[in-house]
PDB file of N, CA and C in Angstrom:
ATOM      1  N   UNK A   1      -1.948   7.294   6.282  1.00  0.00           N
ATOM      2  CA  UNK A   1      -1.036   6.533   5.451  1.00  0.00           C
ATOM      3  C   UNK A   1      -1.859   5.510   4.665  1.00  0.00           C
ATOM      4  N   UNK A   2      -1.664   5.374   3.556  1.00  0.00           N
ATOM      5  CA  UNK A   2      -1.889   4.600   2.473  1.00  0.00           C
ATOM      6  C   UNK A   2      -0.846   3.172   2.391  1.00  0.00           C
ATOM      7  N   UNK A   3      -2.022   2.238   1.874  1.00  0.00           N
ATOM      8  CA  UNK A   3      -0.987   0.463   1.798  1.00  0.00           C
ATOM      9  C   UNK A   3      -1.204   0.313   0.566  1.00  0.00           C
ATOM     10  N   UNK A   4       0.355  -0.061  -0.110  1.00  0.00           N
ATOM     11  CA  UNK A   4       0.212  -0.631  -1.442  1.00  0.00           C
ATOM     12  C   UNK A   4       0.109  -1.769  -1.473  1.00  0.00           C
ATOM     13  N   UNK A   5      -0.896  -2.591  -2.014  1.00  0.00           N
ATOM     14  CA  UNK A   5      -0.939  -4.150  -2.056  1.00  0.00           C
ATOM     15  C   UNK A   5      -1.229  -4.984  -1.121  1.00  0.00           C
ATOM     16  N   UNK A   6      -2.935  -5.468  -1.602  1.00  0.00           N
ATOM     17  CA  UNK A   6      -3.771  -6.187  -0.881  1.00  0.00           C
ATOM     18  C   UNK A   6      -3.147  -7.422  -0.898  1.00  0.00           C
ATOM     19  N   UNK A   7      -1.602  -7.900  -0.700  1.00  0.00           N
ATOM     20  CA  UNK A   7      -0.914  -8.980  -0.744  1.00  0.00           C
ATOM     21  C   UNK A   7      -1.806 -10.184  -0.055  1.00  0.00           C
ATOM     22  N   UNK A   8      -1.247 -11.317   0.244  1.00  0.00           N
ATOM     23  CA  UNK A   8      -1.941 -12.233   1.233  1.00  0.00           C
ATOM     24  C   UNK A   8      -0.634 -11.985   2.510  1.00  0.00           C
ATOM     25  N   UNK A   9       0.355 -12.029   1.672  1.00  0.00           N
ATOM     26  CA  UNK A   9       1.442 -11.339   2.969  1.00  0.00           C
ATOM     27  C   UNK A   9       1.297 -10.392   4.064  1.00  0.00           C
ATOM     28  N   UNK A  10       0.823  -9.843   2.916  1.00  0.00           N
ATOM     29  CA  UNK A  10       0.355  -8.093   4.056  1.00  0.00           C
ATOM     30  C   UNK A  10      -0.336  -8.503   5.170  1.00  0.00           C
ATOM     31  N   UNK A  11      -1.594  -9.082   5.000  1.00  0.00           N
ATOM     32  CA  UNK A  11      -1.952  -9.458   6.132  1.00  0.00           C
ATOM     33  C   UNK A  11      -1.492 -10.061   7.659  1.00  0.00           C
ATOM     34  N   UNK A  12      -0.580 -10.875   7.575  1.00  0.00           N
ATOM     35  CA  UNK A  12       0.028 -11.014   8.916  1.00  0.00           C
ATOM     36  C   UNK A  12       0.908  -9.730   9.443  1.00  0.00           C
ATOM     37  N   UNK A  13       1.871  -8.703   8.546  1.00  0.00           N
ATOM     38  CA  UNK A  13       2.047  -7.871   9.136  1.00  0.00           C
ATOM     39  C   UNK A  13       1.515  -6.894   9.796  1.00  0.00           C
ATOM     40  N   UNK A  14       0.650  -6.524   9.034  1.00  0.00           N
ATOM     41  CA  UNK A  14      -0.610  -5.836   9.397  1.00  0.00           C
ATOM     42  C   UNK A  14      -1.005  -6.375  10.860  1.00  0.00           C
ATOM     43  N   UNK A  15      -1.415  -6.942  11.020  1.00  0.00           N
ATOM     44  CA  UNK A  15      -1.788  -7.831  12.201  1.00  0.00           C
ATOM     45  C   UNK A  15      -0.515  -7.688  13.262  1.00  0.00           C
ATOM     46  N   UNK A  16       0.373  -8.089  12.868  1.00  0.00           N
ATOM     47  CA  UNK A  16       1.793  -8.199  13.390  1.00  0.00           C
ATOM     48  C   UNK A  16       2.143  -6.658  13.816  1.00  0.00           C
ATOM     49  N   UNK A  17       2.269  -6.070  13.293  1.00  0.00           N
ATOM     50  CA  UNK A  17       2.823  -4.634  13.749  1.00  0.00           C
ATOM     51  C   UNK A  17       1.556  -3.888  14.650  1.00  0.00           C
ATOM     52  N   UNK A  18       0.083  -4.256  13.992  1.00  0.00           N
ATOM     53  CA  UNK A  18      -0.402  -3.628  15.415  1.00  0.00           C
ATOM     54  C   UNK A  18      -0.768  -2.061  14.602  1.00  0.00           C
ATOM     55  N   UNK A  19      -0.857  -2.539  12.710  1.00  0.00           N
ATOM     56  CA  UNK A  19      -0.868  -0.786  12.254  1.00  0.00           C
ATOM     57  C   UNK A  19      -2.236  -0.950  11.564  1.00  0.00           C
ATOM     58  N   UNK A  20      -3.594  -1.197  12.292  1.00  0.00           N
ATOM     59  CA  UNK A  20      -4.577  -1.569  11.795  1.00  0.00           C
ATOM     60  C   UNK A  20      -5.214   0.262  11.457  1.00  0.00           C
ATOM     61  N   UNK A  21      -4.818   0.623  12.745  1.00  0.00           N
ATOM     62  CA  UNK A  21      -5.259   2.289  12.483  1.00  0.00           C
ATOM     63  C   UNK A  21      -4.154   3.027  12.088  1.00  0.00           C
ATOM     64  N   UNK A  22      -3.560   2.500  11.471  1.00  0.00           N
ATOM     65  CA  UNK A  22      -2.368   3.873  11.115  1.00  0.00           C
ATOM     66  C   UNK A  22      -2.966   3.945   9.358  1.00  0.00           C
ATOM     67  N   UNK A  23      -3.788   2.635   8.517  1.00  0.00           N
ATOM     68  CA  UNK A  23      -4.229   2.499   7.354  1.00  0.00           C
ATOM     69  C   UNK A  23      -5.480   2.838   7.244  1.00  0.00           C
ATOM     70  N   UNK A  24      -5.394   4.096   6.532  1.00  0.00           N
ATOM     71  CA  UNK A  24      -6.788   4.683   5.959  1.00  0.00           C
ATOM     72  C   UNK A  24      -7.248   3.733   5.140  1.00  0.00           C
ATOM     73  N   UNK A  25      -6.408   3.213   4.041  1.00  0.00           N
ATOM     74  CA  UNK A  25      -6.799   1.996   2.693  1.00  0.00           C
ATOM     75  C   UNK A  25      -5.704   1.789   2.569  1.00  0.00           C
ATOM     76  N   UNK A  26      -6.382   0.220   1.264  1.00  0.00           N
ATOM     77  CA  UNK A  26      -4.997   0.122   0.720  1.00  0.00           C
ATOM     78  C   UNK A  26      -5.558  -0.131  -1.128  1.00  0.00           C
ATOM     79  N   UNK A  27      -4.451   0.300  -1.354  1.00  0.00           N
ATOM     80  CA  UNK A  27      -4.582   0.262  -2.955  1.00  0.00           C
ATOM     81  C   UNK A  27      -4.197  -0.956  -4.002  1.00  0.00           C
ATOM     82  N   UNK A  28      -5.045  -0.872  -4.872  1.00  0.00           N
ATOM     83  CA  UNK A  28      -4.807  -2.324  -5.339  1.00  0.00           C
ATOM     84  C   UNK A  28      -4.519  -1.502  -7.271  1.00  0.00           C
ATOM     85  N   UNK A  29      -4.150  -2.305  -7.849  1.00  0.00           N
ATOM     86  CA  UNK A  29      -4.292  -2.387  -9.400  1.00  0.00           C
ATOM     87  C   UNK A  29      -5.462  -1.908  -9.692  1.00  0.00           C
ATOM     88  N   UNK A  30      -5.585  -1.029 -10.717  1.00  0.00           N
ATOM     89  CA  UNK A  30      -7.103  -1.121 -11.641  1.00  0.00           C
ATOM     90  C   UNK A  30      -7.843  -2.495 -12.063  1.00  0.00           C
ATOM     91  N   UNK A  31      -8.854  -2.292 -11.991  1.00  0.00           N
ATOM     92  CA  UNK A  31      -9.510  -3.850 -12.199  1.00  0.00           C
ATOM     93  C   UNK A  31      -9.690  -5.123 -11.102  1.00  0.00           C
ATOM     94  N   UNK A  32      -9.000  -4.838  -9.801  1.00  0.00           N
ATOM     95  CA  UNK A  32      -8.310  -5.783  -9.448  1.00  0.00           C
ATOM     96  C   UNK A  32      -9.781  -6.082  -8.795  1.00  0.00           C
ATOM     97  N   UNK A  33     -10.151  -7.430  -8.485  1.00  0.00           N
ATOM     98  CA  UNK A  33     -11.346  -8.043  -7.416  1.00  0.00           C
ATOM     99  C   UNK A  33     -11.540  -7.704  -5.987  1.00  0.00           C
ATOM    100  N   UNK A  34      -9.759  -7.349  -5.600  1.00  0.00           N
ATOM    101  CA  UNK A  34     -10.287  -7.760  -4.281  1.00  0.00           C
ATOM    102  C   UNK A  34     -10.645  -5.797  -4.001  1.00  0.00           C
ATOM    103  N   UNK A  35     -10.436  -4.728  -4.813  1.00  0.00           N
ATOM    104  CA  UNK A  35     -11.115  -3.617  -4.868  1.00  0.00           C
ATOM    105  C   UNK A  35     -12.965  -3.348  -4.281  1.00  0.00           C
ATOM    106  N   UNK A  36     -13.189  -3.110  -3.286  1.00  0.00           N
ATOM    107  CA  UNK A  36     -14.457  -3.169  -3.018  1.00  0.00           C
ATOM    108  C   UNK A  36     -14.728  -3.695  -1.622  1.00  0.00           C
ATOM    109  N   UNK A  37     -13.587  -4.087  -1.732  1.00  0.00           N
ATOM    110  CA  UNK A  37     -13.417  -5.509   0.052  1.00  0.00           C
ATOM    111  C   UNK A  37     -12.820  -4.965   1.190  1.00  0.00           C
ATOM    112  N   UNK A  38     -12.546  -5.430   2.202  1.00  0.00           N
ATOM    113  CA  UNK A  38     -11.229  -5.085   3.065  1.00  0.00           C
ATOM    114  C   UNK A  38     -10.333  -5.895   3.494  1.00  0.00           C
ATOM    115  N   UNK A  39      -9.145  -5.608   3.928  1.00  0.00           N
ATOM    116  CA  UNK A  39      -8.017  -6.728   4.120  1.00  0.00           C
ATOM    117  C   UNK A  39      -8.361  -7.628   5.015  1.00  0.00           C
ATOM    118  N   UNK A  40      -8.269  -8.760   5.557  1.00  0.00           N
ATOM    119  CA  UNK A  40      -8.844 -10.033   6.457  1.00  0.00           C
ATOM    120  C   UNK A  40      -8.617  -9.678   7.676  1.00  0.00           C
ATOM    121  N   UNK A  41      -9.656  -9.390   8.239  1.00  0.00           N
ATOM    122  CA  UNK A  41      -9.619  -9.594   9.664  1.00  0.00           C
ATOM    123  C   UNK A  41      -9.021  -7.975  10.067  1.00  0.00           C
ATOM    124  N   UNK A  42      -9.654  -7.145   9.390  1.00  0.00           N
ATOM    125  CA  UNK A  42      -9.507  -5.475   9.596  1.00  0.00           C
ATOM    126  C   UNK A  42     -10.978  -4.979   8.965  1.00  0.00           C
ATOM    127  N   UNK A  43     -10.672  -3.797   8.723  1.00  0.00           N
ATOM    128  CA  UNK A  43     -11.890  -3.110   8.254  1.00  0.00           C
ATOM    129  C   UNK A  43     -11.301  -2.163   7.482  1.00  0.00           C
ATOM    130  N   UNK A  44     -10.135  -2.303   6.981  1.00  0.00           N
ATOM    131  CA  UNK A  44      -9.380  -1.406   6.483  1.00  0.00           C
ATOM    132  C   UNK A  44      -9.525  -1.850   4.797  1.00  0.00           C
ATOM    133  N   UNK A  45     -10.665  -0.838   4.046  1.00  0.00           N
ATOM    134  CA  UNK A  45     -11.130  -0.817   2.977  1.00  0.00           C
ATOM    135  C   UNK A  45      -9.610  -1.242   1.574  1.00  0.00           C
ATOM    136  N   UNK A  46     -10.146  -1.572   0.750  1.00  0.00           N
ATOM    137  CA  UNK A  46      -9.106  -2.095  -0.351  1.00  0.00           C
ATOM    138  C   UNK A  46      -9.912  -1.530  -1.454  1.00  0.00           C
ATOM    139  N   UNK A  47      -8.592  -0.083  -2.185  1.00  0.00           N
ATOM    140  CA  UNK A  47      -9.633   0.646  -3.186  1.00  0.00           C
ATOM    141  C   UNK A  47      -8.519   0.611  -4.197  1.00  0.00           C
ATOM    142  N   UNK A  48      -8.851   1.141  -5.473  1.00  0.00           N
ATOM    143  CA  UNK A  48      -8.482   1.529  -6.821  1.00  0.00           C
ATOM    144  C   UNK A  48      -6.904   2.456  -6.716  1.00  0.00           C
ATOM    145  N   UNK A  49      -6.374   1.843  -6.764  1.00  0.00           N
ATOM    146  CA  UNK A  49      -4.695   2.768  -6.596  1.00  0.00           C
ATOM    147  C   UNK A  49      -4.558   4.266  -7.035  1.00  0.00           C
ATOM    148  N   UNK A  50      -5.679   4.720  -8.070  1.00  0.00           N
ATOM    149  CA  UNK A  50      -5.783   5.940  -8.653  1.00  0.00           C
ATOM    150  C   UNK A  50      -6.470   7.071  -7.429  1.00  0.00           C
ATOM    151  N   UNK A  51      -6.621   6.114  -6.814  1.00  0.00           N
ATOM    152  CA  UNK A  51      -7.320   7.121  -4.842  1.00  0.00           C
ATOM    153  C   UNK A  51      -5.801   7.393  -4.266  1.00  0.00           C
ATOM    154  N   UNK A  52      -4.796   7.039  -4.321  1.00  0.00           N
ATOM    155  CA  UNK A  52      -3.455   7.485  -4.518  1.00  0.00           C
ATOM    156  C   UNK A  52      -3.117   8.507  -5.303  1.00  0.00           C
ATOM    157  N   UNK A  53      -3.238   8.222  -6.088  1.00  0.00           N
ATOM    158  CA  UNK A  53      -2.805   9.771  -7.054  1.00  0.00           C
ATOM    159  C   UNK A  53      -3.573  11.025  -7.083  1.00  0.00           C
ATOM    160  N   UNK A  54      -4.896  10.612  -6.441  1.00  0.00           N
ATOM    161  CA  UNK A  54      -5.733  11.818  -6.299  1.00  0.00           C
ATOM    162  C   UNK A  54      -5.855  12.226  -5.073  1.00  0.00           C
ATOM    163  N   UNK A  55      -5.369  11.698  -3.714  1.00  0.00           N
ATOM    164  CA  UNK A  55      -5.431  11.874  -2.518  1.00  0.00           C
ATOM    165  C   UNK A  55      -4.132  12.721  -2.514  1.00  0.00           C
ATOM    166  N   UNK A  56      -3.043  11.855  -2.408  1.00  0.00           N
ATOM    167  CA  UNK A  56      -1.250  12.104  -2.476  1.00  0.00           C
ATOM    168  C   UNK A  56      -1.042  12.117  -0.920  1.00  0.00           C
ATOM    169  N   UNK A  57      -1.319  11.423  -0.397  1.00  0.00           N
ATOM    170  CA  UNK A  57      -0.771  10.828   0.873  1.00  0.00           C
ATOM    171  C   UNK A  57       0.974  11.129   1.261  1.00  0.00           C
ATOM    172  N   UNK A  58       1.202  11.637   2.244  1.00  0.00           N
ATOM    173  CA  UNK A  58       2.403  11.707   2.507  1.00  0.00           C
ATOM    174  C   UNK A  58       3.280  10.429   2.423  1.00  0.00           C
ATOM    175  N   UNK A  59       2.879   9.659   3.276  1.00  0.00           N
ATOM    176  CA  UNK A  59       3.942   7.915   2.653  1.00  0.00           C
ATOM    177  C   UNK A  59       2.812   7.104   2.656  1.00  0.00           C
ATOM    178  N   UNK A  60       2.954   5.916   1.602  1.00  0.00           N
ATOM    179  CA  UNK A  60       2.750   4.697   1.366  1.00  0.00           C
ATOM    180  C   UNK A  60       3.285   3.620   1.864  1.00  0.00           C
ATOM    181  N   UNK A  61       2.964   2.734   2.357  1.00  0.00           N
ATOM    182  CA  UNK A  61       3.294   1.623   2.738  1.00  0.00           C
ATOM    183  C   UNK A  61       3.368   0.976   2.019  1.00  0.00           C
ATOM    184  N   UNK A  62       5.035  -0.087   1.794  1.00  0.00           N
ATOM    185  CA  UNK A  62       4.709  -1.152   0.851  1.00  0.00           C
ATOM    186  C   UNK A  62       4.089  -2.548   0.981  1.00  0.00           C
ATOM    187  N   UNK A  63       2.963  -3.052   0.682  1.00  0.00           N
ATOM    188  CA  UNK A  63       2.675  -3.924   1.361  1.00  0.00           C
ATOM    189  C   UNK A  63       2.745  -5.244   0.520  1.00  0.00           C
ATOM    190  N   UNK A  64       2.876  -4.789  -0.748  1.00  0.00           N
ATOM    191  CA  UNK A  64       4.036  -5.809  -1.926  1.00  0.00           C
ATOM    192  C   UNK A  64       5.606  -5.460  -1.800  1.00  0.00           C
ATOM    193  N   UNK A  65       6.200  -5.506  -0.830  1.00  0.00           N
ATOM    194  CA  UNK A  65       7.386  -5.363  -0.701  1.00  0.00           C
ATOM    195  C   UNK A  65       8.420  -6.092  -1.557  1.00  0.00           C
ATOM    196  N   UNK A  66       8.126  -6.703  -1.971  1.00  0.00           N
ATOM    197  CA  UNK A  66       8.819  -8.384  -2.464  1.00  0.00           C
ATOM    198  C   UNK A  66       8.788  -7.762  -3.922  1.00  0.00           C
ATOM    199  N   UNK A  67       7.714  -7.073  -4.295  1.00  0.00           N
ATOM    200  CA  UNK A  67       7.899  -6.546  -6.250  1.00  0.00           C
ATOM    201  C   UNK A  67       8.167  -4.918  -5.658  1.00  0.00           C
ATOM    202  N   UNK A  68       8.386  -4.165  -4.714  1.00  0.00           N
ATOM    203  CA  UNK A  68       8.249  -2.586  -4.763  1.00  0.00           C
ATOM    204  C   UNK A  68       9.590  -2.031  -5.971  1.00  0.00           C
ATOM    205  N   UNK A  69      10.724  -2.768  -6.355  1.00  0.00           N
ATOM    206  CA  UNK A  69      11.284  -1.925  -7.284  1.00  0.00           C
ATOM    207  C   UNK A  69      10.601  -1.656  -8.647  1.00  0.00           C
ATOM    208  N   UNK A  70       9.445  -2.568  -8.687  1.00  0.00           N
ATOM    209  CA  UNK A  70       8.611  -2.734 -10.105  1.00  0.00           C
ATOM    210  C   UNK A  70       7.712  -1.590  -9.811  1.00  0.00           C
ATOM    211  N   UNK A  71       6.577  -1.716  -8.571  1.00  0.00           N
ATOM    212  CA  UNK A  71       5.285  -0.953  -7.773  1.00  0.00           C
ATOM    213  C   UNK A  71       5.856   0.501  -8.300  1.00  0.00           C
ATOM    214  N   UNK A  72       6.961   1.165  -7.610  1.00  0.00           N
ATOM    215  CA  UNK A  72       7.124   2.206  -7.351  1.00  0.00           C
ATOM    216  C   UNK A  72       7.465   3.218  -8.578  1.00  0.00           C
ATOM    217  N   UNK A  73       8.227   2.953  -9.508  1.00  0.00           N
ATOM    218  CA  UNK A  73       8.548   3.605 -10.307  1.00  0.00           C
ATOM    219  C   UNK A  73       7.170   3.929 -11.618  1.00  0.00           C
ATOM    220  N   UNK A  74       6.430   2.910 -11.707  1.00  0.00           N
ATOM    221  CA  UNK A  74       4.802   3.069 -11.754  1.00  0.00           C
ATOM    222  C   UNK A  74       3.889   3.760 -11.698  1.00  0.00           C
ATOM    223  N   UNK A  75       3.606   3.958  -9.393  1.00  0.00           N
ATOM    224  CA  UNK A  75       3.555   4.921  -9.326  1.00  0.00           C
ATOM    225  C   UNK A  75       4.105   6.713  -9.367  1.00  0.00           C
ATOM    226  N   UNK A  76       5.205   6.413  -9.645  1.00  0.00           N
ATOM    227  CA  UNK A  76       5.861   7.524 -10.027  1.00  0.00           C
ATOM    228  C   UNK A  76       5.096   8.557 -11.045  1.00  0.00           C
ATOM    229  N   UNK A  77       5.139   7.431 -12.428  1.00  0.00           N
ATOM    230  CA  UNK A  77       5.138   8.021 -13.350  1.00  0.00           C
ATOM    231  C   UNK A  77       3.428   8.026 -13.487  1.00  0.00           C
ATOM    232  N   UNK A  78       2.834   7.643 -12.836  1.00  0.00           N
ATOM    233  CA  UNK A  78       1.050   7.937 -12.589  1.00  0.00           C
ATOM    234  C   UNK A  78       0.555   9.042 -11.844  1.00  0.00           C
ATOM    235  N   UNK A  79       2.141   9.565 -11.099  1.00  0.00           N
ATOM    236  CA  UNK A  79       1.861  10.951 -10.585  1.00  0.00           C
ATOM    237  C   UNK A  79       2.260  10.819  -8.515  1.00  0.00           C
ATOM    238  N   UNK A  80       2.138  10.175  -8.153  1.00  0.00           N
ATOM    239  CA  UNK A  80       2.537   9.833  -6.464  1.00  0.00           C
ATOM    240  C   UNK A  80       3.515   9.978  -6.376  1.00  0.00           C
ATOM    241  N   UNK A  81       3.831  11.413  -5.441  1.00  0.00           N
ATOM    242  CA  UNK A  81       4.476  12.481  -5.133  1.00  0.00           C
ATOM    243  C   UNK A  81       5.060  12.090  -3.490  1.00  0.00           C
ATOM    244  N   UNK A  82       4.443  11.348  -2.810  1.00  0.00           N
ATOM    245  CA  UNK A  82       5.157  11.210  -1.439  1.00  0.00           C
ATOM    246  C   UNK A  82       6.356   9.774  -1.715  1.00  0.00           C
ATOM    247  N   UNK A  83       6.265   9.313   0.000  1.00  0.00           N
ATOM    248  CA  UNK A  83       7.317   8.445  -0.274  1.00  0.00           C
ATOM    249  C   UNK A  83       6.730   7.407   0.332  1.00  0.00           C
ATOM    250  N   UNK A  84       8.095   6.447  -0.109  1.00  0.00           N
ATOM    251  CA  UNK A  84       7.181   4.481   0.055  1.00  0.00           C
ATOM    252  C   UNK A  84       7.884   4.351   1.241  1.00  0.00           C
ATOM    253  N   UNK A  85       7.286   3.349   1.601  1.00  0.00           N
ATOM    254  CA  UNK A  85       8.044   2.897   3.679  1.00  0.00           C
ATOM    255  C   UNK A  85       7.853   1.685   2.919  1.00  0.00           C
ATOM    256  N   UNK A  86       8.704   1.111   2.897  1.00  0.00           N
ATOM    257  CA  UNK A  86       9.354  -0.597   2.945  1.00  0.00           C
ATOM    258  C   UNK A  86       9.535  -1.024   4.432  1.00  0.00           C
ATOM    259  N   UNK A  87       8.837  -1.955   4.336  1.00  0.00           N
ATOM    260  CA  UNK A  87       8.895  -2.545   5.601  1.00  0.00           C
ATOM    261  C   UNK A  87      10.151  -3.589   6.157  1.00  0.00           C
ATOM    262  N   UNK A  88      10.145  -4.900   4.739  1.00  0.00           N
ATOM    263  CA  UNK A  88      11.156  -5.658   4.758  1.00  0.00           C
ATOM    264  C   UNK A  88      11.120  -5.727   3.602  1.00  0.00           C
ATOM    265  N   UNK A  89      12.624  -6.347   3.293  1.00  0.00           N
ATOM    266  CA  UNK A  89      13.675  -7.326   4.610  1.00  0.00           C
ATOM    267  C   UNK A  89      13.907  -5.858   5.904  1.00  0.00           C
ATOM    268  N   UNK A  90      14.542  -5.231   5.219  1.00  0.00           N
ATOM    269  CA  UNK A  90      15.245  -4.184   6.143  1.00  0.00           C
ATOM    270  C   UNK A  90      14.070  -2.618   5.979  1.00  0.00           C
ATOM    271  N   UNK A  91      13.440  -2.262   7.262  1.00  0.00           N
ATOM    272  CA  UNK A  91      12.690  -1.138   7.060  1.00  0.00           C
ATOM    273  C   UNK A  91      13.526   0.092   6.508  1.00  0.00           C
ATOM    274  N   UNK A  92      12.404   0.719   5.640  1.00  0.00           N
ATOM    275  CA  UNK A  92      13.141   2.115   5.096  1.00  0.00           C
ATOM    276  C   UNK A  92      12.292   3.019   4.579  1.00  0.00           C
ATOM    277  N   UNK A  93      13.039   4.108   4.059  1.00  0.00           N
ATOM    278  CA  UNK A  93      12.138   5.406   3.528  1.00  0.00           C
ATOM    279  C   UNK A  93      12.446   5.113   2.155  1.00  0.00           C
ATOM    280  N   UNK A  94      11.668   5.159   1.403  1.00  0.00           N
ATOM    281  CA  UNK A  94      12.278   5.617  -0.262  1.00  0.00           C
ATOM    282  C   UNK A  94      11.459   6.688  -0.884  1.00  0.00           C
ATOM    283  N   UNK A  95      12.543   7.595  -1.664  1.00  0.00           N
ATOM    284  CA  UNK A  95      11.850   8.782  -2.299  1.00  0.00           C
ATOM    285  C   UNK A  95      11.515   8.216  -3.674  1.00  0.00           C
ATOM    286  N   UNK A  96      12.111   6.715  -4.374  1.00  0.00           N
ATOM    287  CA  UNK A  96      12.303   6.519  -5.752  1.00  0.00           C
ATOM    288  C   UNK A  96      11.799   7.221  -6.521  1.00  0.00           C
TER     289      UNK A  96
END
């Protein structure tokens, strides 16, 4: 499973849920800095969101939950074919 968004949020869930190995990466914006790094206090690499569209991971994690009606339709149209797991407020599946 793939994480969308090297949030600063993300990080306590991450931590919190205990899903340090369930994240291969997580994907950030083109351009973005923190691309190259890994999330705090994991080892769980932070790469180029287009490793999404060329991988196609069965679900994504949202880990910008707070913007995913913006995130998702995005990736849609960039080609990411599986589905998003929203975590909160309320966990869920979305095919958007």
């Amino acid at each position: 499973m793939y994480g969308i968004g090297a949030t600063t949020r993300a990080t306590p869930l991450i931590h919190y849920a205990g899903i340090q190995k369930l994240l291969e990466c997580v994907c950030e914006v083109p351009g973005s800095e923190k691309a190259g790094h890994v999330m705090p206090g994991t080892q769980i690499p932070v790469v180029d969101e287009k490793r999404l569209i060329e991988d196609q991971p069965a679900y994504a994690l949202m880990l910008s939950w707070h913007i995913a009606g913006d995130i998702m339709p995005k990736l849609r149209a960039a080609g990411y074919k599986g589905k998003f797991i929203i975590p909160l407020p309320s966990p869920g599946i979305a095919d958007a």
